[in-house]
Protein backbone atom coordinates (compact mmCIF):
# COMPACT_ATOMS: atom_id res chain seq x y z
CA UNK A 1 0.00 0.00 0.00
CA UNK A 2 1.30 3.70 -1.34
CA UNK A 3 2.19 5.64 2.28
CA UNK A 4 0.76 8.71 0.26
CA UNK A 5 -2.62 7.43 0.80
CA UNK A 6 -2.36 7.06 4.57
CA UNK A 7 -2.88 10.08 7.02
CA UNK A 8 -2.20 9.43 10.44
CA UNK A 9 -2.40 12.31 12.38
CA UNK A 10 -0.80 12.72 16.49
CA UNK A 11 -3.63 11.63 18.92
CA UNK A 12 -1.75 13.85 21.32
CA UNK A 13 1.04 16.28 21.10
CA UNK A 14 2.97 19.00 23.18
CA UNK A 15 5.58 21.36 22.97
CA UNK A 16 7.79 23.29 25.66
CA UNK A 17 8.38 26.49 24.98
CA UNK A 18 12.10 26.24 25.18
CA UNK A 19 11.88 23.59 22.21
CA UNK A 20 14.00 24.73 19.30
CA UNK A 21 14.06 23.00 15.77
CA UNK A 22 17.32 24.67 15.28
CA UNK A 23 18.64 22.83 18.25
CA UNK A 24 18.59 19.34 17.00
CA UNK A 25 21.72 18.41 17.96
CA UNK A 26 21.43 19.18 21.03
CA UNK A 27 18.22 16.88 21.78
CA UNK A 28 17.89 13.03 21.77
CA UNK A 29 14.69 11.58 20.31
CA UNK A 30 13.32 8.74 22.09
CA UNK A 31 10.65 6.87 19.75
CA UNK A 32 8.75 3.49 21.06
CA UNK A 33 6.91 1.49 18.32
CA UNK A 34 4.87 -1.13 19.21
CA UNK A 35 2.50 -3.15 17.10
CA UNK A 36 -0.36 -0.48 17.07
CA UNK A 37 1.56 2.40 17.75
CA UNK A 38 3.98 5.24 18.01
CA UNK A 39 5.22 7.63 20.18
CA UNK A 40 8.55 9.85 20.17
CA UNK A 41 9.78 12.06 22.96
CA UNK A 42 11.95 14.90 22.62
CA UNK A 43 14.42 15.25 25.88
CA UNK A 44 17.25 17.82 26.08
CA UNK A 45 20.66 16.43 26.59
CA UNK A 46 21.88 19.01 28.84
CA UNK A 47 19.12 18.14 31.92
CA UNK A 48 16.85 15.22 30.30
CA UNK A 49 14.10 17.25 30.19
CA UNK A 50 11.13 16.35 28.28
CA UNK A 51 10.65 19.07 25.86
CA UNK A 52 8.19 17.83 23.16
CA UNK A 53 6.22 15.08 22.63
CA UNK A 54 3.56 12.78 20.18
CA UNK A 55 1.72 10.05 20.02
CA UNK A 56 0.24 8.26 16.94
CA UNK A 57 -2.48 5.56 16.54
CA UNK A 58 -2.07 3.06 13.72
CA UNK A 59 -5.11 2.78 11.53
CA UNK A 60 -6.85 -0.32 11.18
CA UNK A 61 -6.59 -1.47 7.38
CA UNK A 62 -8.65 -3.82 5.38
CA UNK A 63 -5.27 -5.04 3.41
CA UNK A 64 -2.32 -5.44 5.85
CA UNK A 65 0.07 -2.45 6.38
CA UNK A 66 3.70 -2.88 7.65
CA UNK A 67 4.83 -0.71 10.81
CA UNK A 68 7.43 0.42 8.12
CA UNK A 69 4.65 1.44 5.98
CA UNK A 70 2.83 3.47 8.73
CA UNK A 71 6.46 5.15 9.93
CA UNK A 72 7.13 6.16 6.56
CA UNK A 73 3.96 7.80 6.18
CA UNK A 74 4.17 10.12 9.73
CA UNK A 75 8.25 11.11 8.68
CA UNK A 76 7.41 12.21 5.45
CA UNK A 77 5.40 15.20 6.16
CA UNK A 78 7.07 15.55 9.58
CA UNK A 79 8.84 18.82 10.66
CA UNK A 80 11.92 17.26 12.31
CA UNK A 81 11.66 13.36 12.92
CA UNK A 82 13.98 12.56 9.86
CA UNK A 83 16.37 14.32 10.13
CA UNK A 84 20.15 13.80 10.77
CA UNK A 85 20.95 16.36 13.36
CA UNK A 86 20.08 14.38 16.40
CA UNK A 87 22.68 14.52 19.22
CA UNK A 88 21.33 10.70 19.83
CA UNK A 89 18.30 8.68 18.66
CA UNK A 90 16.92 6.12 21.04
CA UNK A 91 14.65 2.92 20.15
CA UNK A 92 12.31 1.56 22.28
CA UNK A 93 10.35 -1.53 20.89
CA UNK A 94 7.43 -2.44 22.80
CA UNK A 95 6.61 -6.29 21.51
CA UNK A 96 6.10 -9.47 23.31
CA UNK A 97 9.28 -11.05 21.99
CA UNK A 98 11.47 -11.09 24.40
CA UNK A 99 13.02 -12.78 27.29
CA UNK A 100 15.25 -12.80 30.41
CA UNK A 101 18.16 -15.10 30.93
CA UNK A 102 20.40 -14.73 34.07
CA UNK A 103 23.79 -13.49 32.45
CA UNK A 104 25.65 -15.72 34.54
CA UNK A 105 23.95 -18.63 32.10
CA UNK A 106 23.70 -16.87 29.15
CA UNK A 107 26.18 -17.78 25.57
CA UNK A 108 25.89 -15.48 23.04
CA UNK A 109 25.55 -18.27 20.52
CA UNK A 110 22.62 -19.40 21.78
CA UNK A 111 21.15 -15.80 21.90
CA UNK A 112 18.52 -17.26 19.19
CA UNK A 113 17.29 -20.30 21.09
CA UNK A 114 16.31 -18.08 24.28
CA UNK A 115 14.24 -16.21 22.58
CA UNK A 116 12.89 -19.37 20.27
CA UNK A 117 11.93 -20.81 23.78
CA UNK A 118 10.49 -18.08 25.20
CA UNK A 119 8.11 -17.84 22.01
CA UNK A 120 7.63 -21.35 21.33
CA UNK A 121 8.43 -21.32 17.90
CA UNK A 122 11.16 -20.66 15.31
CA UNK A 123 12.73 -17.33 14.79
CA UNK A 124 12.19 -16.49 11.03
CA UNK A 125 13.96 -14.32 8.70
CA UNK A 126 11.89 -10.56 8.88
CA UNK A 127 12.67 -10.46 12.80
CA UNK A 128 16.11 -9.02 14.37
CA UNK A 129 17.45 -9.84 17.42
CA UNK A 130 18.35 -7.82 20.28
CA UNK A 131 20.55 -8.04 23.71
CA UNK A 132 20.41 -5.75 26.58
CA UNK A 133 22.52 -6.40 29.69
CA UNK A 134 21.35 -5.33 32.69
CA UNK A 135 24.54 -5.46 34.51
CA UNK A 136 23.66 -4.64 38.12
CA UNK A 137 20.80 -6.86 37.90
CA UNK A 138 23.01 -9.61 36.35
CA UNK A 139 20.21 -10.09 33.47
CA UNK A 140 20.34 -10.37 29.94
CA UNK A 141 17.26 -8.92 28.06
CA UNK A 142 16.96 -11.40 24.55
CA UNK A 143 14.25 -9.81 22.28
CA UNK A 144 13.88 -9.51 19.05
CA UNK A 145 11.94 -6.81 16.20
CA UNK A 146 10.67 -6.91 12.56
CA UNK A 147 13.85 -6.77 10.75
CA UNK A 148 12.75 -4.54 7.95
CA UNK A 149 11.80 -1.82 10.57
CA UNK A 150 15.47 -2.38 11.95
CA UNK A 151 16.73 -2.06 8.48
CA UNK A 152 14.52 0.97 7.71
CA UNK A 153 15.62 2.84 11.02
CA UNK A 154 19.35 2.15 10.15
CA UNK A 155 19.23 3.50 6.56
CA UNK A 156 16.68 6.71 8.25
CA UNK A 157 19.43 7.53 11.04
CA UNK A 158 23.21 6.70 9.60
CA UNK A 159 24.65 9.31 10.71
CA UNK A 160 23.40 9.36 13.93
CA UNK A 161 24.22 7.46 16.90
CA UNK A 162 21.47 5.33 17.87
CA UNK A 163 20.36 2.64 20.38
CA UNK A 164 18.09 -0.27 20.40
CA UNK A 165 16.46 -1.14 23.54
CA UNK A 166 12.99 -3.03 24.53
CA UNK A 167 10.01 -1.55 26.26
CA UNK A 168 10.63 -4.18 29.52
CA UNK A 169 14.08 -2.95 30.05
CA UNK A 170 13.09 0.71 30.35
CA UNK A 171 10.67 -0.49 32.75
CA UNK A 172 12.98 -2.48 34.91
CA UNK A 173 15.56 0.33 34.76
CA UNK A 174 12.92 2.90 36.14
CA UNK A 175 11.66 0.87 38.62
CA UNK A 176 14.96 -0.32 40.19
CA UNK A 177 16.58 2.71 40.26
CA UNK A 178 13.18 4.99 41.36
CA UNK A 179 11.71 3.01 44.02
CA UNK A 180 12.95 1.29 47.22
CA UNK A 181 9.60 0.26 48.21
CA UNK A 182 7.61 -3.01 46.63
CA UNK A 183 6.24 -1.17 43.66
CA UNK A 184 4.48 -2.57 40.75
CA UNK A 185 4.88 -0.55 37.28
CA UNK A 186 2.19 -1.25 34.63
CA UNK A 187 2.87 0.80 32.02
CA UNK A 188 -0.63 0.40 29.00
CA UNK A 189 -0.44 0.31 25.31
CA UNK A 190 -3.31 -0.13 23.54
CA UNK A 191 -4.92 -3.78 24.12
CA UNK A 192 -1.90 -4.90 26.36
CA UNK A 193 0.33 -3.85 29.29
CA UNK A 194 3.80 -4.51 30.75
CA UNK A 195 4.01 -5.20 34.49
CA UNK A 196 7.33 -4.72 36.53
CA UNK A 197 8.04 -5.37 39.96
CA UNK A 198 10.64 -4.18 42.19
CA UNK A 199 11.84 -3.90 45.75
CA UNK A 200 15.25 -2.61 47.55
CA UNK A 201 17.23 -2.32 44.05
CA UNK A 202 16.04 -5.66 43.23
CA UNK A 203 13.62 -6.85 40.56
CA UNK A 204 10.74 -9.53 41.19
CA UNK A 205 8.49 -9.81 38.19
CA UNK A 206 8.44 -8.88 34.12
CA UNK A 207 6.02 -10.02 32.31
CA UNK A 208 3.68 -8.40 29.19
CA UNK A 209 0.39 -9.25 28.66
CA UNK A 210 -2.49 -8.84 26.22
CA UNK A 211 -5.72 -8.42 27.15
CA UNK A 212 -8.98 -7.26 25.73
CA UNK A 213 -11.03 -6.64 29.12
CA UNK A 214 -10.87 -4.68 32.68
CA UNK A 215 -11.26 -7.91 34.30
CA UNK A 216 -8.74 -9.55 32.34
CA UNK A 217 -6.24 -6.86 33.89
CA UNK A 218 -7.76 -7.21 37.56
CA UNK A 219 -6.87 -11.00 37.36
CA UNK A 220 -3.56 -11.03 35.81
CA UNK A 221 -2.26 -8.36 38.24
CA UNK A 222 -3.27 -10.33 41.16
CA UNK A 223 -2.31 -13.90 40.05
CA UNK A 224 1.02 -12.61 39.27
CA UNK A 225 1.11 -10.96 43.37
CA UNK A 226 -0.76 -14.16 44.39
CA UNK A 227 2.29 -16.39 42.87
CA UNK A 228 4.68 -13.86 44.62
CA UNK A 229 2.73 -14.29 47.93
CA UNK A 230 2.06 -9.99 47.57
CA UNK A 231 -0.98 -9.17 49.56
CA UNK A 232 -2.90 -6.05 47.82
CA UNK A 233 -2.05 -3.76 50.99
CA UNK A 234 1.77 -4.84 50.71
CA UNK A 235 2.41 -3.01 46.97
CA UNK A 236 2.18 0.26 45.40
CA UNK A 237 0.78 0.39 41.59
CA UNK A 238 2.25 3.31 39.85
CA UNK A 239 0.41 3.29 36.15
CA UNK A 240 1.36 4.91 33.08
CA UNK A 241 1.39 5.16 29.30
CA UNK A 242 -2.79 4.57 27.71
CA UNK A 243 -4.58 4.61 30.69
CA UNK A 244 -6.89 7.37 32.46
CA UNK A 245 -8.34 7.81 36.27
CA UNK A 246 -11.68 7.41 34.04
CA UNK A 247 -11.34 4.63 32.46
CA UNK A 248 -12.50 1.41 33.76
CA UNK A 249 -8.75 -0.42 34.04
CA UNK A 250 -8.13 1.96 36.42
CA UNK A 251 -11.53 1.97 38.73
CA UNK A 252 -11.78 -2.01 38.69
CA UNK A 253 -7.78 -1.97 39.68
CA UNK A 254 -8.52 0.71 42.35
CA UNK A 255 -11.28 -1.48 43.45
CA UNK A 256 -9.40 -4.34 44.07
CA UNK A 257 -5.91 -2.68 45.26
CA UNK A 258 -5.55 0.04 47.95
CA UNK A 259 -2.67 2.00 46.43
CA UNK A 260 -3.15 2.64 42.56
CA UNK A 261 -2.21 5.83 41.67
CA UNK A 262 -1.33 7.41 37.83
C-alpha cells in the first residue's frame, strides 16, 4: 500500500516552549513502536528534560500495512523526525518477543534459542534480534523486532548514533533505580500492558500481557502478586502510558488494590 494514501495524524502532542528546531543536535529523540503504535519524545541532553512530545495511533486497514509502511507515512510530512541532526536517537520496541536469561547462564551463541523458547516457535527471517545487559541486575534482556523496521531505522538515522532497547528494560531500569519500596509498574499500550516489579534495588516480576477486558487486567495483576505471595495492601501500583483515572482499568484496579495511583 502507497504511504501517500495514509494520514495518520498525532492523537496527542505538546511542545515546551524552550523547544527549538534549530537545536537538534542538542536533543535526543526517544521513539517506542509497538505493534499499534507510536510515540517519540523529545528530551534535552543538557538536563533530560522532556521538551516535546507525540503520540500516533495506527489505523486499522482492510489489506495489511507494515509498521514500516505506517512510519514512513508520519516522517514524510514531519517537521523534524527525519532528520540527521540528532545529538542521539533512542529505540524503544514495545513487543512481546522477548526474554530474560540470568547473564551468569547466558552464551551469546545461543542468543537465538532463548528467545525461540520463550516464544515457542522458530525465529524467522523478517525479525532481528536484540541483547540488553542489565549489569547490576546480572540479566540479559533477549528480544527480538521486525527486521525490515530495523533495516529501515538504520538507513533513516546513519549518521546518527542510535540505540536499540525493549520496552521491559526501560521499565525495569525505572523501577529499580526509582523506588525502594515493593512497587508494581504497569505501564498500558493499547490492548496490552507490561508489568514490573521491584523492591530494595532488586527486581521480582516482568512479564507483558495482552488483554482485551478490565477484568482480564484485575486477574492477571493479582495472580502474578498471588504467585509472589504480595498481599494487595503490601504493593504500590504506579500506572502509566494509555490509561486514564476514568477509564475502567483503572476503577476495577482501584477497586481491588488500595494503592493505585497514575
Amino acid at each position: 500500500m502507497p504511504t501517500a494514501i495514509l494520514h495518520i495524524p498525532p492523537t496527542t502532542k505538546s511542545e515546551s516552549p524552550r523547544f527549538d528546531i534549530e537545536k537538534l543536535n542538542q536533543y535526543t529523540l526517544s521513539c517506542e513502536i509497538s505493534e499499534s503504535s507510536f510515540a517519540c519524545e523529545v528530551l534535552d541532553s543538557v538536563d533530560s528534560q522532556l521538551i516535546a512530545s507525540e503520540k500516533y495511533n495506527f489505523p486499522e486497514q482492510k489489506e495489511p500495512v507494515s509498521i514500516t509502511q505506517y512510519l514512513e507515512s508520519i516522517y514524510d510530512t514531519h517537521d523534524f523526525l527525519k532528520s540527521l541532526k540528532w545529538k542521539s536517537v533512542e529505540i524503544i520496541i514495545d513487543n512481546q518477543s522477548f526474554t530474560l536469561v540470568p547473564l551468569d547462564l547466558f552464551k551469546k551463541e545461543y542468543t537465538t534459542r532463548y528467545l525461540q523458547l520463550a516464544k515457542g516457535t522458530l525465529m524467522n527471517d523478517s525479525e532481528e534480534v536484540h541483547t540488553h545487559t542489565h549489569e547490576d541486575l546480572a540479566i540479559v534482556n533477549v528480544y527480538s523486532s521486525d527486521r525490515e523496521l530495523y533495516n529501515w531505522l538504520s538507513d533513516t538515522y546513519p549518521l546518527v548514533e542510535m540505540s536499540f532497547k525493549h520496552k521491559t528494560s526501560q521499565l525495569i531500569d525505572f523501577g529499580v533505580f526509582t523506588s525502594k519500596a515493593q512497587t508494581a509498574f504497569l505501564y498500558f499500550g493499547n490492548h496490552h500492558f507490561t508489568m514490573v516489579i521491584t523492591a530494595n534495588g532488586s527486581l521480582k516480576f516482568c512479564n507483558r500481557f495482552v488483554y482485551k477486558t478490565a477484568q482480564d487486567l484485575v486477574y492477571y495483576v493479582l495472580f502474578a502478586m498471588n504467585e509472589l505471595n504480595i498481599e494487595p495492601d503490601e504493593i504500590i501500583l504506579r500506572l502509566n502510558g494509555n490509561i486514564t483515572e476514568k477509564s475502567e482499568d483503572f476503577e476495577l484496579l482501584n477497586q481491588y488494590l488500595p494503592n493505585v495511583k497514575i
